[in-house]
N, C-alpha and C. Protein backbone atom coordinates (compact mmCIF):
# COMPACT_ATOMS: atom_id res chain seq x y z
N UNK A 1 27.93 -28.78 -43.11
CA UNK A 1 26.52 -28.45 -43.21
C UNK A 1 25.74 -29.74 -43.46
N UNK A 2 24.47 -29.93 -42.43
CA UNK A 2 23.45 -31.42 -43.19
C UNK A 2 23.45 -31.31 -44.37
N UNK A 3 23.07 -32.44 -44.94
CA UNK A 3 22.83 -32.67 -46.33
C UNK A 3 20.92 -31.90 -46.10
N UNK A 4 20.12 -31.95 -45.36
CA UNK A 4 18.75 -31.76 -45.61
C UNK A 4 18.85 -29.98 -46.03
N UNK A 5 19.91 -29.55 -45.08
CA UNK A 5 20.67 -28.27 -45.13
C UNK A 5 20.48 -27.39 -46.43
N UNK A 6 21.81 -28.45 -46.80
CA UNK A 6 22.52 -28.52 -48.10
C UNK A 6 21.86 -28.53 -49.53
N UNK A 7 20.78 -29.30 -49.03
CA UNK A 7 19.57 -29.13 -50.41
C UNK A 7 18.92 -27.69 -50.43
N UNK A 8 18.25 -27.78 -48.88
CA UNK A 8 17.66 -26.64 -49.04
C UNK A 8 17.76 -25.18 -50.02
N UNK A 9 19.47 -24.92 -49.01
CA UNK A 9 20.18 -23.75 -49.79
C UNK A 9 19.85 -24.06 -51.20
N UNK A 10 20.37 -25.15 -51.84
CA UNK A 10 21.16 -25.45 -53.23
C UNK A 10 19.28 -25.44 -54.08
N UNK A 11 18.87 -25.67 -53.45
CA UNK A 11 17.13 -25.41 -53.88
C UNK A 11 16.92 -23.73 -53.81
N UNK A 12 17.02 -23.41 -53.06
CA UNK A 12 16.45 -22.22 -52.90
C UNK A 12 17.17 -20.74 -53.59
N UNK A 13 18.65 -21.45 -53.72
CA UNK A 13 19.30 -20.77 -54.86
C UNK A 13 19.62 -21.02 -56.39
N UNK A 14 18.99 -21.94 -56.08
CA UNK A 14 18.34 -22.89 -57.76
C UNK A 14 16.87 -21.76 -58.22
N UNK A 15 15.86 -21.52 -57.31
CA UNK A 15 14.80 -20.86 -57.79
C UNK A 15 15.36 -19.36 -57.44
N UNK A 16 15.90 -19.00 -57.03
CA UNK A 16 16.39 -17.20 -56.33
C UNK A 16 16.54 -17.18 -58.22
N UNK A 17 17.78 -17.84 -58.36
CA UNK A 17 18.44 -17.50 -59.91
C UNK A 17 17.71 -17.41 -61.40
N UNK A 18 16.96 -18.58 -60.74
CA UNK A 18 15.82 -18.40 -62.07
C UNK A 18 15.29 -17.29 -62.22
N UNK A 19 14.70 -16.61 -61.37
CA UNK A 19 14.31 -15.02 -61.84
C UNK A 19 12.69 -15.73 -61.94
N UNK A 20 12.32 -16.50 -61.72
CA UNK A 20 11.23 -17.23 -62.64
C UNK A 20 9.94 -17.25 -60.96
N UNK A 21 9.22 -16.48 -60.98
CA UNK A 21 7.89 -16.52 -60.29
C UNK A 21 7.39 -17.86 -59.61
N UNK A 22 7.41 -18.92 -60.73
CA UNK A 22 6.78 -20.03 -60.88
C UNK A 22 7.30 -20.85 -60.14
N UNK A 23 8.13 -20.97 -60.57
CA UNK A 23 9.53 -21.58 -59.91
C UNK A 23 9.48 -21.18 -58.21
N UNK A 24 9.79 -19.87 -58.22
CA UNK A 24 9.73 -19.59 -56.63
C UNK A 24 8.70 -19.82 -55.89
N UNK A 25 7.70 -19.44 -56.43
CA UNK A 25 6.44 -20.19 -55.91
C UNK A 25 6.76 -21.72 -55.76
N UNK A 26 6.68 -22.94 -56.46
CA UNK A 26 6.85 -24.10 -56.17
C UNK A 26 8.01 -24.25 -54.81
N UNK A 27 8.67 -23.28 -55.12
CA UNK A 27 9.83 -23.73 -54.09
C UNK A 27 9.36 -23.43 -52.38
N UNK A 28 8.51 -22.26 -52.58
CA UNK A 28 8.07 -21.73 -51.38
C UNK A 28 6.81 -23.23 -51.37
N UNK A 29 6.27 -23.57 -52.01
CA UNK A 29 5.00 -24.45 -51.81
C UNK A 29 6.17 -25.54 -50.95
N UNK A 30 6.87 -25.90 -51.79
CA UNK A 30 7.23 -27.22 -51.14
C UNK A 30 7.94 -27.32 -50.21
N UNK A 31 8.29 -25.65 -48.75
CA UNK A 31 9.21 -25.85 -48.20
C UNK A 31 8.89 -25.29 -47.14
N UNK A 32 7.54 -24.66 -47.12
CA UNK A 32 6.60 -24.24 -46.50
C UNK A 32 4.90 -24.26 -46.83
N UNK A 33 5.21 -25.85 -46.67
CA UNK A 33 3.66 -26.08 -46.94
C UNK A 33 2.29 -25.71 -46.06
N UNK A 34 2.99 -25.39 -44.65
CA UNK A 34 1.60 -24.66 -43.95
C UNK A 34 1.74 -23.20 -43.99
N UNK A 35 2.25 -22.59 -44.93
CA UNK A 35 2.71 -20.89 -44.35
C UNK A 35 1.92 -20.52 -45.83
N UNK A 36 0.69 -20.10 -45.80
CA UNK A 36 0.01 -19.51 -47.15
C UNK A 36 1.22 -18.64 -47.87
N UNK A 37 1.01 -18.49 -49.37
CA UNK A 37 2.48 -18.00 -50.18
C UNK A 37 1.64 -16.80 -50.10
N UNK A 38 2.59 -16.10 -50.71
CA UNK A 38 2.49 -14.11 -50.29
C UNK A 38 1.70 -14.34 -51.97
N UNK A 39 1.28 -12.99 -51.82
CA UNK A 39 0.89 -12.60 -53.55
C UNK A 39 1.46 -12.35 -54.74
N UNK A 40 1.53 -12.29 -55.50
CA UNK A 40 2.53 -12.56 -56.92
C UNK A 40 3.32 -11.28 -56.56
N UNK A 41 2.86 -9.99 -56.78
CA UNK A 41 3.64 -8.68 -56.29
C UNK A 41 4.26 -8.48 -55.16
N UNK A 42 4.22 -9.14 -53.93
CA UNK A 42 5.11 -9.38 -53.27
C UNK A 42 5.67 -10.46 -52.75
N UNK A 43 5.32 -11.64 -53.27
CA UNK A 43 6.58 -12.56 -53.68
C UNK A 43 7.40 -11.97 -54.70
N UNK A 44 7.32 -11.27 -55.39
CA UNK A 44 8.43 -10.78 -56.48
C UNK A 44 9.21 -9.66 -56.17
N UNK A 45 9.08 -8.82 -55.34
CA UNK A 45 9.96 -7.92 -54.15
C UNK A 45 10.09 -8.74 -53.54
N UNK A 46 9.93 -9.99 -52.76
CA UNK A 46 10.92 -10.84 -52.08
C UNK A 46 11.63 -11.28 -52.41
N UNK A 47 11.40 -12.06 -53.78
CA UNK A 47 12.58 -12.85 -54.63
C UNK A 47 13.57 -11.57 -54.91
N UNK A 48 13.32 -10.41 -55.46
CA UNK A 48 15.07 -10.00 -55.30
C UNK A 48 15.32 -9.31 -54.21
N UNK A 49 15.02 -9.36 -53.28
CA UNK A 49 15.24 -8.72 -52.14
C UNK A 49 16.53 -10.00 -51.42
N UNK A 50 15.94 -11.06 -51.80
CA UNK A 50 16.77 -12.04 -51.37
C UNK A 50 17.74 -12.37 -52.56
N UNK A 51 16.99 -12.15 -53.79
CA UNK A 51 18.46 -12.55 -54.87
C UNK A 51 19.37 -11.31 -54.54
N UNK A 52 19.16 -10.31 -54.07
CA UNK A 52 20.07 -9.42 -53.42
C UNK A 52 21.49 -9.91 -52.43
N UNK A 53 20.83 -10.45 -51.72
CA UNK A 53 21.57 -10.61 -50.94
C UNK A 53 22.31 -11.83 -50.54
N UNK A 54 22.13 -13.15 -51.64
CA UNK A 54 22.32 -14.03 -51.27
C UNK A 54 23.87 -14.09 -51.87
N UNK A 55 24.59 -14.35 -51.49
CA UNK A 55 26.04 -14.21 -52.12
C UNK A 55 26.20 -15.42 -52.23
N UNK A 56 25.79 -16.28 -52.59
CA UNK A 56 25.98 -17.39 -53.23
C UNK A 56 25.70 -17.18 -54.73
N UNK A 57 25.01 -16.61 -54.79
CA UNK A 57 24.55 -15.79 -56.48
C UNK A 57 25.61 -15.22 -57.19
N UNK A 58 25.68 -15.36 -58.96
CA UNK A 58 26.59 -14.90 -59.32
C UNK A 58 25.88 -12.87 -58.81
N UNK A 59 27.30 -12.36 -59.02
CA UNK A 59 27.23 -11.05 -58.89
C UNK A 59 26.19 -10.17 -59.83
N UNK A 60 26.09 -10.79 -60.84
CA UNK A 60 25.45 -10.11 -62.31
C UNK A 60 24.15 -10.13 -61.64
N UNK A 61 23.33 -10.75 -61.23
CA UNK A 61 22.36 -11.71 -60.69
C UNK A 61 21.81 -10.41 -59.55
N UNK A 62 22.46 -10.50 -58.52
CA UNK A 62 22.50 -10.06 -57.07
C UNK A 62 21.99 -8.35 -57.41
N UNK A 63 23.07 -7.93 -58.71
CA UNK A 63 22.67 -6.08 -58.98
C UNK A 63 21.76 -5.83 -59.83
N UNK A 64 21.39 -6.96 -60.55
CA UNK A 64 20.22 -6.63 -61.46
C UNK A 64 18.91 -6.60 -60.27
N UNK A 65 18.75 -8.03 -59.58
CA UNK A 65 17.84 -7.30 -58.52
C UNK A 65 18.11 -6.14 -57.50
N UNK A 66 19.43 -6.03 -57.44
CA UNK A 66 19.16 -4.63 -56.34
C UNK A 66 18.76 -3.49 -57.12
N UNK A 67 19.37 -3.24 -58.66
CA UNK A 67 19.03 -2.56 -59.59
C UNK A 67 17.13 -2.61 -59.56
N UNK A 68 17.06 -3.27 -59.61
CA UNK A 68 15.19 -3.52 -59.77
C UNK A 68 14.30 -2.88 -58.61
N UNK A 69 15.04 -3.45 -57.27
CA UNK A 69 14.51 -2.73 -56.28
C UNK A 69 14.57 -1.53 -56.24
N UNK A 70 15.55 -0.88 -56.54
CA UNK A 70 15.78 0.69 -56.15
C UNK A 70 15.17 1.56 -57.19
N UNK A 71 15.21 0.79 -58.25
CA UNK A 71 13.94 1.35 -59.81
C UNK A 71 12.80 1.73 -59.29
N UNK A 72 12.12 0.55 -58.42
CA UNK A 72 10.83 0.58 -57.60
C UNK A 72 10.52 1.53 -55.98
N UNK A 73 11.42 1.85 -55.85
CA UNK A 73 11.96 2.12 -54.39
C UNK A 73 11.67 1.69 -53.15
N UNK A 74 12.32 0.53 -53.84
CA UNK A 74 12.26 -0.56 -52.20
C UNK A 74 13.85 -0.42 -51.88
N UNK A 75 14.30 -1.10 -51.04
CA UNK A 75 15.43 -1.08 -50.13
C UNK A 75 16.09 -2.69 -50.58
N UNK A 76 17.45 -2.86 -50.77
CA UNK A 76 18.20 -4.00 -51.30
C UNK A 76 18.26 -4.51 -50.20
N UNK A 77 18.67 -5.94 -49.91
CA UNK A 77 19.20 -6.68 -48.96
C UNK A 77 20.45 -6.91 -49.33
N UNK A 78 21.30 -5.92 -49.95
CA UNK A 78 22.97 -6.47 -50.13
C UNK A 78 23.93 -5.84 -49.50
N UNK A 79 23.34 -5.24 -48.21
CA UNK A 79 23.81 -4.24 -46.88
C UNK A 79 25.47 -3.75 -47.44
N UNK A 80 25.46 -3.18 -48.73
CA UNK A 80 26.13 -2.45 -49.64
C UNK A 80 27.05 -3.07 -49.95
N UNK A 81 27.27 -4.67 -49.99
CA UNK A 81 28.31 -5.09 -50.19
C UNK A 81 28.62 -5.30 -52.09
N UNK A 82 27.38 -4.92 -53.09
CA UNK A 82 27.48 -4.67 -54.34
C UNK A 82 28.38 -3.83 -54.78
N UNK A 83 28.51 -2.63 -54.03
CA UNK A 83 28.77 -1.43 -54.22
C UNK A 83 30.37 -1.46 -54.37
N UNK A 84 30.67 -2.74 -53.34
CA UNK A 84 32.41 -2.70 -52.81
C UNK A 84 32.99 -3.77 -54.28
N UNK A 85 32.09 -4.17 -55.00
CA UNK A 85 32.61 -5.30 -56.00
C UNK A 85 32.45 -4.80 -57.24
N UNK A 86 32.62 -3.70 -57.64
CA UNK A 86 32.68 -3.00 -58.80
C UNK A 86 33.78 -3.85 -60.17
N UNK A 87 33.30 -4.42 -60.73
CA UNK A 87 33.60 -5.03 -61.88
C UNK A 87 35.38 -5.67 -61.44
């Protein structure tokens, strides 16, 4: 994988994990600087929609947001692979 790659990911699953708004915001500012950022309420159904699914994430991580989504009733991005990793 490039190293420009390689950051990216390692950035973008640096802010997924944080859980942290702020954070994801900066990350979206600095990686898409011409693409206006979404609004706080749905940048925050995006962030776990994607901490869902990113399996680079610890597991704990990945079900608390799918847990969150489905609280809300949105739809996970972990195309049920949570379900198969039961403790």
């Amino acid at each position: 994988m490039p190293l420009k790659v390689r950051n990216f990911v390692r950035a973008r699953d640096k802010a997924l994990l944080s859980g942290d708004l702020d954070v994801v915001m900066a990350f979206w500012r600095k990686y898409y600087p011409n693409i206006k950022p979404p609004e706080r309420e749905v940048l925050e159904i995006a962030m776990h929609k994607a901490r869902s699914a990113a399996i680079a994430l610890p597991i704990e991580a990945r079900r608390a947001s799918r847990d969150w989504l489905v609280k809300r009733g949105y739809a996970s991005w972990d195309d049920n692979d949570l379900n198969k990793m039961l403790h």
